[in-house]
Each structure stands twice: as C-alpha cells, then as structure tokens.
N, C-alpha and C. Protein backbone atom coordinates (compact mmCIF):
# COMPACT_ATOMS: atom_id res chain seq x y z
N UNK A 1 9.25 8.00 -58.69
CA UNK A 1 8.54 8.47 -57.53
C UNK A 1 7.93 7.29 -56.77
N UNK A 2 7.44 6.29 -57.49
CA UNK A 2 6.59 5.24 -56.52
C UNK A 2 8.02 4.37 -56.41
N UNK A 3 9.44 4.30 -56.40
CA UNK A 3 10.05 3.77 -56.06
C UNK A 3 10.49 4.17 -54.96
N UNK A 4 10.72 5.43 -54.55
CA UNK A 4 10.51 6.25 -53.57
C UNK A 4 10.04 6.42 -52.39
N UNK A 5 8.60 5.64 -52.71
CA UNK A 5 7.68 6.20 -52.20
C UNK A 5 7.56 4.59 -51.31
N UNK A 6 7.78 4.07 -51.82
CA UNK A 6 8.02 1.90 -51.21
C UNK A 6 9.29 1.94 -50.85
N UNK A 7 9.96 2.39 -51.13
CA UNK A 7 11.35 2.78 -50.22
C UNK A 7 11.48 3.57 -49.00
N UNK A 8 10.44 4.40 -48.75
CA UNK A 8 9.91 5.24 -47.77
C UNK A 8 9.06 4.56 -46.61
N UNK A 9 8.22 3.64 -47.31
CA UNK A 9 7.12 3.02 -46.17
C UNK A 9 7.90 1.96 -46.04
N UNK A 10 8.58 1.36 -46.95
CA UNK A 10 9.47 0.13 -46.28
C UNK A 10 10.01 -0.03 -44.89
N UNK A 11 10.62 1.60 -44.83
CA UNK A 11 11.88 1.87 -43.71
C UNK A 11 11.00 1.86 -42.60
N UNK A 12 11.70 1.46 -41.59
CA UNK A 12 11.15 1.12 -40.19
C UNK A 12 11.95 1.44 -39.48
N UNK A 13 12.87 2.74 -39.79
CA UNK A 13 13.87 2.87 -38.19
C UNK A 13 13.19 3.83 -37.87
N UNK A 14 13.15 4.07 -36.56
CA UNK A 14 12.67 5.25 -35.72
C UNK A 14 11.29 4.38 -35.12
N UNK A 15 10.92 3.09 -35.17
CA UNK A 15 9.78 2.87 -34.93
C UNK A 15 9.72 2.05 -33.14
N UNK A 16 11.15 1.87 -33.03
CA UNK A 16 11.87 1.33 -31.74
C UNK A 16 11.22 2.80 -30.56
N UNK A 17 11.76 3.90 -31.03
CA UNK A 17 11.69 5.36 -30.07
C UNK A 17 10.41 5.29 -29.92
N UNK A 18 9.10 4.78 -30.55
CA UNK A 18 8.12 5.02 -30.17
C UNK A 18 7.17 4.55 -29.26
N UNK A 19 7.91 3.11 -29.55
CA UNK A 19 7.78 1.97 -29.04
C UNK A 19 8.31 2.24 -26.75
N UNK A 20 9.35 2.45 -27.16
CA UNK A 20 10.12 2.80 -25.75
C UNK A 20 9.16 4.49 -24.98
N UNK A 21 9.29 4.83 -25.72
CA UNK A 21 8.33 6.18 -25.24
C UNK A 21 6.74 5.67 -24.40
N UNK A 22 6.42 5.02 -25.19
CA UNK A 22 5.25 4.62 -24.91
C UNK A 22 5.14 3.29 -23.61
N UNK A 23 5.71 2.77 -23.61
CA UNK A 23 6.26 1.41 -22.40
C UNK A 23 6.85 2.43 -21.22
N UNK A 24 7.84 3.47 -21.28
CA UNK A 24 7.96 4.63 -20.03
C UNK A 24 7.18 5.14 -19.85
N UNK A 25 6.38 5.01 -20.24
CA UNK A 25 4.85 6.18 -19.60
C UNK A 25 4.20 5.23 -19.21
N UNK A 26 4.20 4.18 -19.47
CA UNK A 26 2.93 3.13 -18.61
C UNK A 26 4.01 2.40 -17.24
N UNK A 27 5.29 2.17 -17.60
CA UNK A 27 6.98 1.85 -16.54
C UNK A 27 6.58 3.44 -15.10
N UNK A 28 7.10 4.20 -15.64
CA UNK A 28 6.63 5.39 -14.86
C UNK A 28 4.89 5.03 -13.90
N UNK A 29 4.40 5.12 -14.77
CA UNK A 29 2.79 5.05 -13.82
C UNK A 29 2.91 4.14 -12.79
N UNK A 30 3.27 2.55 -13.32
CA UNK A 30 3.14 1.64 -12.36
C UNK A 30 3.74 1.53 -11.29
N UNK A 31 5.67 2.38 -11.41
CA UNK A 31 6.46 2.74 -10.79
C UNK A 31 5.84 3.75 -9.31
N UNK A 32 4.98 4.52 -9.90
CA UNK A 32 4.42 5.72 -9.30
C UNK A 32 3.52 4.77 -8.28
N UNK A 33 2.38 4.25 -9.35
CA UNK A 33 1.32 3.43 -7.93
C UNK A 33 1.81 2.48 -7.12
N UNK A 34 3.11 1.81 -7.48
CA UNK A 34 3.70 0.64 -5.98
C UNK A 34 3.92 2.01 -5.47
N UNK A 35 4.73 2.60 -5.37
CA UNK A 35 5.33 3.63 -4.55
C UNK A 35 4.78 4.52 -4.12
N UNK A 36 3.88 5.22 -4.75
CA UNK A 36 2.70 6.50 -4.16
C UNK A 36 1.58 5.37 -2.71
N UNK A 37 1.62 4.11 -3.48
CA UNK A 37 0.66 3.56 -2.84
C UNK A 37 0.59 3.30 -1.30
N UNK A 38 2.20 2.51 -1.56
CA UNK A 38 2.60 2.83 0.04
C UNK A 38 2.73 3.53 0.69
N UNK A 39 3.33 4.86 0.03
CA UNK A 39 2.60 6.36 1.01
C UNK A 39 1.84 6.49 1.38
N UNK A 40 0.88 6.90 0.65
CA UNK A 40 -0.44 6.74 0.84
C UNK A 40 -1.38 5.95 1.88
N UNK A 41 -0.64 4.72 1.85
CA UNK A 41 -0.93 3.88 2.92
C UNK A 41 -0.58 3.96 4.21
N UNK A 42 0.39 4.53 4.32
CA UNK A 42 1.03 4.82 5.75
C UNK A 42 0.48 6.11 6.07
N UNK A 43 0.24 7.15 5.33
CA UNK A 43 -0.10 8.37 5.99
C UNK A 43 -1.70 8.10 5.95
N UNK A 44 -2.49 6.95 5.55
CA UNK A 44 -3.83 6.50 5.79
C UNK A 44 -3.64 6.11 7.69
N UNK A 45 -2.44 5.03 7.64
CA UNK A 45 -2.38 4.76 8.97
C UNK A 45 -2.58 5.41 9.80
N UNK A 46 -1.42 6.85 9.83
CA UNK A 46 -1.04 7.62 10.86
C UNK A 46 -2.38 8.61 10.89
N UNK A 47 -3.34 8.80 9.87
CA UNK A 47 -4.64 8.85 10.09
C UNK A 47 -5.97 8.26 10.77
N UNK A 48 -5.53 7.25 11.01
CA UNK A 48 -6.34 6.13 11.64
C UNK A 48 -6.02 6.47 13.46
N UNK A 49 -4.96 6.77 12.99
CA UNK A 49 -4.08 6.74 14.35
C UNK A 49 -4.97 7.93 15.21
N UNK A 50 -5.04 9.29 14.32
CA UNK A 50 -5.32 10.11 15.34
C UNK A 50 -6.63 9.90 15.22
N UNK A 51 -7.49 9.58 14.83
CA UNK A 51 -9.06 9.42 14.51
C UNK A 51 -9.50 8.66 16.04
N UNK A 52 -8.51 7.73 16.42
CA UNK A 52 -8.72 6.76 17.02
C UNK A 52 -7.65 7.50 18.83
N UNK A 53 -6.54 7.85 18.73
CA UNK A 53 -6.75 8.99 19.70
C UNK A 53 -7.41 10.18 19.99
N UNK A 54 -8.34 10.81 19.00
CA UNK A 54 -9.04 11.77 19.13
C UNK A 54 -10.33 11.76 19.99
N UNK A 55 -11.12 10.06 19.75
CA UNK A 55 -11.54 9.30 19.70
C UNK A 55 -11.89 9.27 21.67
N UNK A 56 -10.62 8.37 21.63
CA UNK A 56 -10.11 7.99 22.80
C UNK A 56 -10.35 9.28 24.04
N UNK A 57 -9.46 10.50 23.26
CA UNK A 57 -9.16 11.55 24.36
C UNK A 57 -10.86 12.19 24.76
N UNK A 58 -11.56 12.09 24.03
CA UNK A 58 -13.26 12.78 24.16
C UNK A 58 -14.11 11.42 24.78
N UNK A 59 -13.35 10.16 24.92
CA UNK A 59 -14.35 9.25 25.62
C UNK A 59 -13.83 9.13 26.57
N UNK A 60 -12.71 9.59 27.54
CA UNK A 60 -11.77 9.61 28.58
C UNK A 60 -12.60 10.79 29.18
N UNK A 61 -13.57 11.70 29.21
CA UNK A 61 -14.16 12.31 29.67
C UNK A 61 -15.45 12.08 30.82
N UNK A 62 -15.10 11.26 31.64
CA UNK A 62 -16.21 10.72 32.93
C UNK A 62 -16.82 11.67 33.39
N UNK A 63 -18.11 11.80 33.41
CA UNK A 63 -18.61 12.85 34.34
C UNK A 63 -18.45 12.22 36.31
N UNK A 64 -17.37 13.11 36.67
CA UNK A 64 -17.03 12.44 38.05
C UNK A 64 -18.11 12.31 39.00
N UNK A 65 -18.80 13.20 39.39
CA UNK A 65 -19.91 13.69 39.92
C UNK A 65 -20.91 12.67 39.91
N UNK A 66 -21.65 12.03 38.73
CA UNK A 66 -22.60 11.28 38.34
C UNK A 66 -21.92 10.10 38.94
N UNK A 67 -20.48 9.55 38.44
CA UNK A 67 -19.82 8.27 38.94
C UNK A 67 -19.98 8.05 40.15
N UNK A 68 -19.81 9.24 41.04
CA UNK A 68 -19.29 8.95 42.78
C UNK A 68 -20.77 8.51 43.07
N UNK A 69 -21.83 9.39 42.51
CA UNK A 69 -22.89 9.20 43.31
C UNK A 69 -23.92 7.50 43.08
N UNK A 70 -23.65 7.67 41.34
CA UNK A 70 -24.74 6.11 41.43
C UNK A 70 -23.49 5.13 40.38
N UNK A 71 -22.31 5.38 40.50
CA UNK A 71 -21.68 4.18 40.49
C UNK A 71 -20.97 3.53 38.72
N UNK A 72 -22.44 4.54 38.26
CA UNK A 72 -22.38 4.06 36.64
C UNK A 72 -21.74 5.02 36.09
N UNK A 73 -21.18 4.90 34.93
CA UNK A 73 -20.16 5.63 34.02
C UNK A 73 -20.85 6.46 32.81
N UNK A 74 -20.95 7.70 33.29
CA UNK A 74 -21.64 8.42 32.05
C UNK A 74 -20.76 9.27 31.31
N UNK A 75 -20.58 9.67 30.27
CA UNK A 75 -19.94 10.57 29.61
C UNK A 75 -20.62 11.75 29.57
N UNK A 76 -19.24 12.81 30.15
CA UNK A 76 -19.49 14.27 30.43
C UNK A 76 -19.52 14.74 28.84
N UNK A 77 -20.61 15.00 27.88
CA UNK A 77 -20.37 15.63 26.61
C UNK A 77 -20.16 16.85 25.80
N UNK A 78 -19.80 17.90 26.74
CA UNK A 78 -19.23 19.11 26.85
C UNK A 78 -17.93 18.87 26.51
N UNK A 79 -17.35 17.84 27.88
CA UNK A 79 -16.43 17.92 27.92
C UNK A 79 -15.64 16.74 26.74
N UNK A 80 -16.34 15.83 26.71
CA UNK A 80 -15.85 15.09 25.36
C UNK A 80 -15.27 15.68 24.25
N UNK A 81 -16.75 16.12 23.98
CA UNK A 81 -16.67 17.29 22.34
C UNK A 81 -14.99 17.93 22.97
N UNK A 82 -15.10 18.70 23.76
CA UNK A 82 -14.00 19.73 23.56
C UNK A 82 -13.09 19.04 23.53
N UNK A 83 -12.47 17.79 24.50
CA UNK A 83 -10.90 16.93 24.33
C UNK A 83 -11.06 16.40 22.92
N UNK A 84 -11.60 16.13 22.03
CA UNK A 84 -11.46 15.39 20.77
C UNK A 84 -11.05 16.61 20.11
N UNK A 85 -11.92 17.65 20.37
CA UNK A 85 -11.94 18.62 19.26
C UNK A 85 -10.40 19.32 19.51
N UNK A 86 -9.92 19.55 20.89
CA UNK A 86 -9.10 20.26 20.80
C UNK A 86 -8.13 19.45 20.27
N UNK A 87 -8.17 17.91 20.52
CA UNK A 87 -6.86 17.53 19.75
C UNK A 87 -6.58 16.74 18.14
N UNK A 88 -7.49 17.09 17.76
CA UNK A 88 -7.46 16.98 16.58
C UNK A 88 -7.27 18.70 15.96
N UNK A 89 -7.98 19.89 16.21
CA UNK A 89 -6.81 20.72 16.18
C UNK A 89 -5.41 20.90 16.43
N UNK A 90 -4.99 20.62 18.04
CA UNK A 90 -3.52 20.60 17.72
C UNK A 90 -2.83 19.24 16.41
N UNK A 91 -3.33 18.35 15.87
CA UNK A 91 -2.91 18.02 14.89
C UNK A 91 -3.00 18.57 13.66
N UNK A 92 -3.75 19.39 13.09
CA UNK A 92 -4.26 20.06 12.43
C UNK A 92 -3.94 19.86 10.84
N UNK A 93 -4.50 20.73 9.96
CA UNK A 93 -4.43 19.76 8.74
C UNK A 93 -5.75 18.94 8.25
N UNK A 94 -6.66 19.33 9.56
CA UNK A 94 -7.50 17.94 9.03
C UNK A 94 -8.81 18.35 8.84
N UNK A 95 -10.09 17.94 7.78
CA UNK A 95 -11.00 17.93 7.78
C UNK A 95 -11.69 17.16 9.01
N UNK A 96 -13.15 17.23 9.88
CA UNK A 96 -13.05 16.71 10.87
C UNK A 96 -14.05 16.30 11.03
N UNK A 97 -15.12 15.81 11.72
CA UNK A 97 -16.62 15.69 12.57
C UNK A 97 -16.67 15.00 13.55
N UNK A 98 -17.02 15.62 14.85
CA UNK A 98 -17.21 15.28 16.26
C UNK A 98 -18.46 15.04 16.23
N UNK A 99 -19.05 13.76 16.46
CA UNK A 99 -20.47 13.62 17.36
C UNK A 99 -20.05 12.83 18.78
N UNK A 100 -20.98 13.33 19.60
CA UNK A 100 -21.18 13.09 21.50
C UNK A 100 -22.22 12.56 21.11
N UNK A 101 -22.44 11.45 21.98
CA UNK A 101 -23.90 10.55 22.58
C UNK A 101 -23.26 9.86 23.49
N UNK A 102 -24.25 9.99 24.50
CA UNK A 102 -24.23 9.24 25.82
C UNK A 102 -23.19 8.01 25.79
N UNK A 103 -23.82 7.08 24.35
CA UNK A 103 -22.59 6.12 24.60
C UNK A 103 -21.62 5.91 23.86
N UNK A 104 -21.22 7.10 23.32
CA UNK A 104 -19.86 7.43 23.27
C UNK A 104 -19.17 8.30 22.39
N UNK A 105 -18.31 8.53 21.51
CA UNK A 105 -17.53 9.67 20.87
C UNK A 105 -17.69 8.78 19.73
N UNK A 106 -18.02 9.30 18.07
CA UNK A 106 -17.60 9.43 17.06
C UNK A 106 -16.63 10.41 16.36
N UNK A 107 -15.56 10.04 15.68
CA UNK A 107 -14.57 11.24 14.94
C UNK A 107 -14.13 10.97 13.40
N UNK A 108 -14.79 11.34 13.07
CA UNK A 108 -14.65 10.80 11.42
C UNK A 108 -13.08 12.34 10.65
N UNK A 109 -12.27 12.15 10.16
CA UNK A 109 -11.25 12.66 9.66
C UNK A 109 -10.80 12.44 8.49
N UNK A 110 -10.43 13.70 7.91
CA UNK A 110 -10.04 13.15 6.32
C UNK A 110 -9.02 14.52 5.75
N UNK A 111 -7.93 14.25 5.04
CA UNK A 111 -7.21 15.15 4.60
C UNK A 111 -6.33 14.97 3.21
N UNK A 112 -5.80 15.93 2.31
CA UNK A 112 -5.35 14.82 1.33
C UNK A 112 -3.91 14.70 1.50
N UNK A 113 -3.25 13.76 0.87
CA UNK A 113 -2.44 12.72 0.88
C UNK A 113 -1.25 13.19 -0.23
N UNK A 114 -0.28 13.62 0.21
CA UNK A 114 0.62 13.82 -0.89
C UNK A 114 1.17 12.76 -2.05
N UNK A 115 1.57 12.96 -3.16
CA UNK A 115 2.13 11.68 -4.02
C UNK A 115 3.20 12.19 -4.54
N UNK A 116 4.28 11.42 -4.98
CA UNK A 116 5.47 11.78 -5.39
C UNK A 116 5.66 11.39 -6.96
N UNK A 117 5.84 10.34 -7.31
CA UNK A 117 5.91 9.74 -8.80
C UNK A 117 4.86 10.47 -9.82
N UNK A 118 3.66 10.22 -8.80
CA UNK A 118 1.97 9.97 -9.83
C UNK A 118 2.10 11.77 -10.36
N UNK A 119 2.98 12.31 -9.91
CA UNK A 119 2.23 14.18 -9.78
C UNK A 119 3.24 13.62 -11.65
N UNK A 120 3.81 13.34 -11.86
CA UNK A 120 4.15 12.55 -13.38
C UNK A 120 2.62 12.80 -14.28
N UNK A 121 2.42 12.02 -13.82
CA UNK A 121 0.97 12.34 -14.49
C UNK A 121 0.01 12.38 -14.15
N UNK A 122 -0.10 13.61 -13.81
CA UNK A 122 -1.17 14.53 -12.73
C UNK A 122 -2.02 14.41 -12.05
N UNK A 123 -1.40 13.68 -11.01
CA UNK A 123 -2.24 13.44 -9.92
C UNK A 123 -1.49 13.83 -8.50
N UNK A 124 -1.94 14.90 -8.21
CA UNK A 124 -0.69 15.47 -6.73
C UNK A 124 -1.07 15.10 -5.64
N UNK A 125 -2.34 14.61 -5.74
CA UNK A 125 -2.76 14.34 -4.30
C UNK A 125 -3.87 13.27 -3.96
N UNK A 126 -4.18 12.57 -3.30
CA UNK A 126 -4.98 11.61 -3.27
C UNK A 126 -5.73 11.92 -1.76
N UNK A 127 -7.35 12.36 -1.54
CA UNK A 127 -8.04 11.96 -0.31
C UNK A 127 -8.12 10.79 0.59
N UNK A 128 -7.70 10.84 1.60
CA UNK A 128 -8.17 9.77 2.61
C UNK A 128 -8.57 10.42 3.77
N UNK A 129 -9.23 9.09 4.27
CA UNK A 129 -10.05 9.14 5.53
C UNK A 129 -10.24 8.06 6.53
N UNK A 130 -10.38 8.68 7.82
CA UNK A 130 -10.40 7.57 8.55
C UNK A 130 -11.60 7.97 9.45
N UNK A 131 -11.97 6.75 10.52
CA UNK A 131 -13.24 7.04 11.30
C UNK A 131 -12.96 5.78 12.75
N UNK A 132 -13.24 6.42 13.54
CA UNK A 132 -13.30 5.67 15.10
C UNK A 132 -14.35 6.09 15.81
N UNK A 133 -14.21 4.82 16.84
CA UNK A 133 -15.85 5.57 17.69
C UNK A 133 -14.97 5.08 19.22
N UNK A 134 -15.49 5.44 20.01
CA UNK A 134 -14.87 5.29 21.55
C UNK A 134 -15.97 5.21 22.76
N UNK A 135 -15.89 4.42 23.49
CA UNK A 135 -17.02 4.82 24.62
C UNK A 135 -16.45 4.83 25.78
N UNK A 136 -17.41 5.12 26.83
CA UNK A 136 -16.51 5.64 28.32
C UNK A 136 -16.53 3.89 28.92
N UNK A 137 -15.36 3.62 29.27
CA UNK A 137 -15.14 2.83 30.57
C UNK A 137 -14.67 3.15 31.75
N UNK A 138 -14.66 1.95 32.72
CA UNK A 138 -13.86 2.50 34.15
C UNK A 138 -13.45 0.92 34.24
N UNK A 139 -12.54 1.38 35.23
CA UNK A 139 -11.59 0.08 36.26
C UNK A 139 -11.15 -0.62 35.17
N UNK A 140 -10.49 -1.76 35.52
CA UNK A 140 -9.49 -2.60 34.64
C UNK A 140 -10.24 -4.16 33.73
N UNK A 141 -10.27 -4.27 32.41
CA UNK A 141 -10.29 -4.99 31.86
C UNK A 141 -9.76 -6.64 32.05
N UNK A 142 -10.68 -7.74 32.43
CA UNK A 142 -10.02 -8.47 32.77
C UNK A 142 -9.90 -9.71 30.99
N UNK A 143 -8.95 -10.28 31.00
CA UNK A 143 -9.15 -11.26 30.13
C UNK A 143 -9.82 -12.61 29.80
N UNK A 144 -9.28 -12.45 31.71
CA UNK A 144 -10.16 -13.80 31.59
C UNK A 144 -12.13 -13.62 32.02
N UNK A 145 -12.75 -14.64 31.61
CA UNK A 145 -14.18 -14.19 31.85
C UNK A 145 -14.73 -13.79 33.40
C-alpha cells in the first residue's frame, strides 16, 4: 500500500491541464481589457462628442432682441435649456443634466458602455461619462491678437 501510495504522489501527469487552464483565464482577461478598452474608449469619445454638441446647440441661443438693442451678447435661457435638451434627447440613451447661467450652458452625460470579451468574466458593461460647458459668442474669431 505505501508503495502505492509514492507511486501515486510521484505521478505528475495531468498537472500541465491545470497549469494551461489557469494562464487562459488570466490570456482571456487581458485579451478582453486591450480590446474592451478600446471600445470603451471610442464610445467615451463619441460621448464627449455629443456632450460638447449639446453643449454648443443651447449656447447658440442669442437672445436677438437684447443684442440689437445694447450690442452685448446675452444668452436666451429658455431657449438654451430647450436646444441642448432637445438634442441630447434625439440622441437618446443617455443619462443627462442641463444647467443655464447667463454665462453659459453646462451638459454633463453619462451612459453605459457595452463590452465584448470582459462579459467572459462578468462584466457586461462599463459606465462612462462625459461633461462640456459652452458660452454665447458673436462675430468671427480672429487669430491674430
């Protein structure tokens, strides 16, 4: 029996499969985060993107009226709120927050993020967020001073 039994713990085959099992599950993960990551990263972008046209479209709101008469550029904030808001609805999908002040539009946005590899080991989705602020201008930007 104890010859057996040292003949038993001696043997070492099968200790390779465990070995490989265990190196694909950490191969897999890392596989997952280059690759989820860059997703992730790009649909962060295309988040940035509308944060920052949303942004844009609610500080593009001049009150005309105020302009003609004394010259200076105020933001209409009725009308702000509503161009941001409405177009970040038609993008939709998105968690959102509109603030108006005089000098200018905040739009903070956030939604989650699909993953492909990582849902491997359970992770399906990852939050991001993005945030822009915008204020009203007029006439043309010059470069030089």
């Amino acid at each position: 029996m104890k010859a057996f039994l040292r003949r038993f713990s001696a043997d070492e085959g099968g200790q390779v499969i465990v070995m490989v099992a265990i190196t694909m599950v950490g191969l897999v993960a890392v596989v997952g985060l280059v690759s989820d990551g860059g997703l992730v990263f790009a649909q962060r972008r295309d988040l940035q993107n509308v944060a920052d046209a949303a942004a844009l479209a609610g500080a593009m709101q001049v009150d005309e009226g105020a302009y003609r008469a004394s010259g200076s550029v105020v933001l209409d904030e009725q009308a702000a709120y509503r161009a941001a808001v409405g177009y970040l609805e038609d993008e939709g999908g998105l968690d959102y927050s509109v603030v108006v002040r005089p000098a200018g539009v905040e739009v903070a946005v956030s939604r989650q993020a699909s993953t492909g590899f990582l849902r491997v080991v359970g992770i399906d989705s990852v939050e991001i967020g993005a945030k822009a602020t915008a204020e009203p201008r007029h006439g043309v930007a010059s470069a030089m001073p």
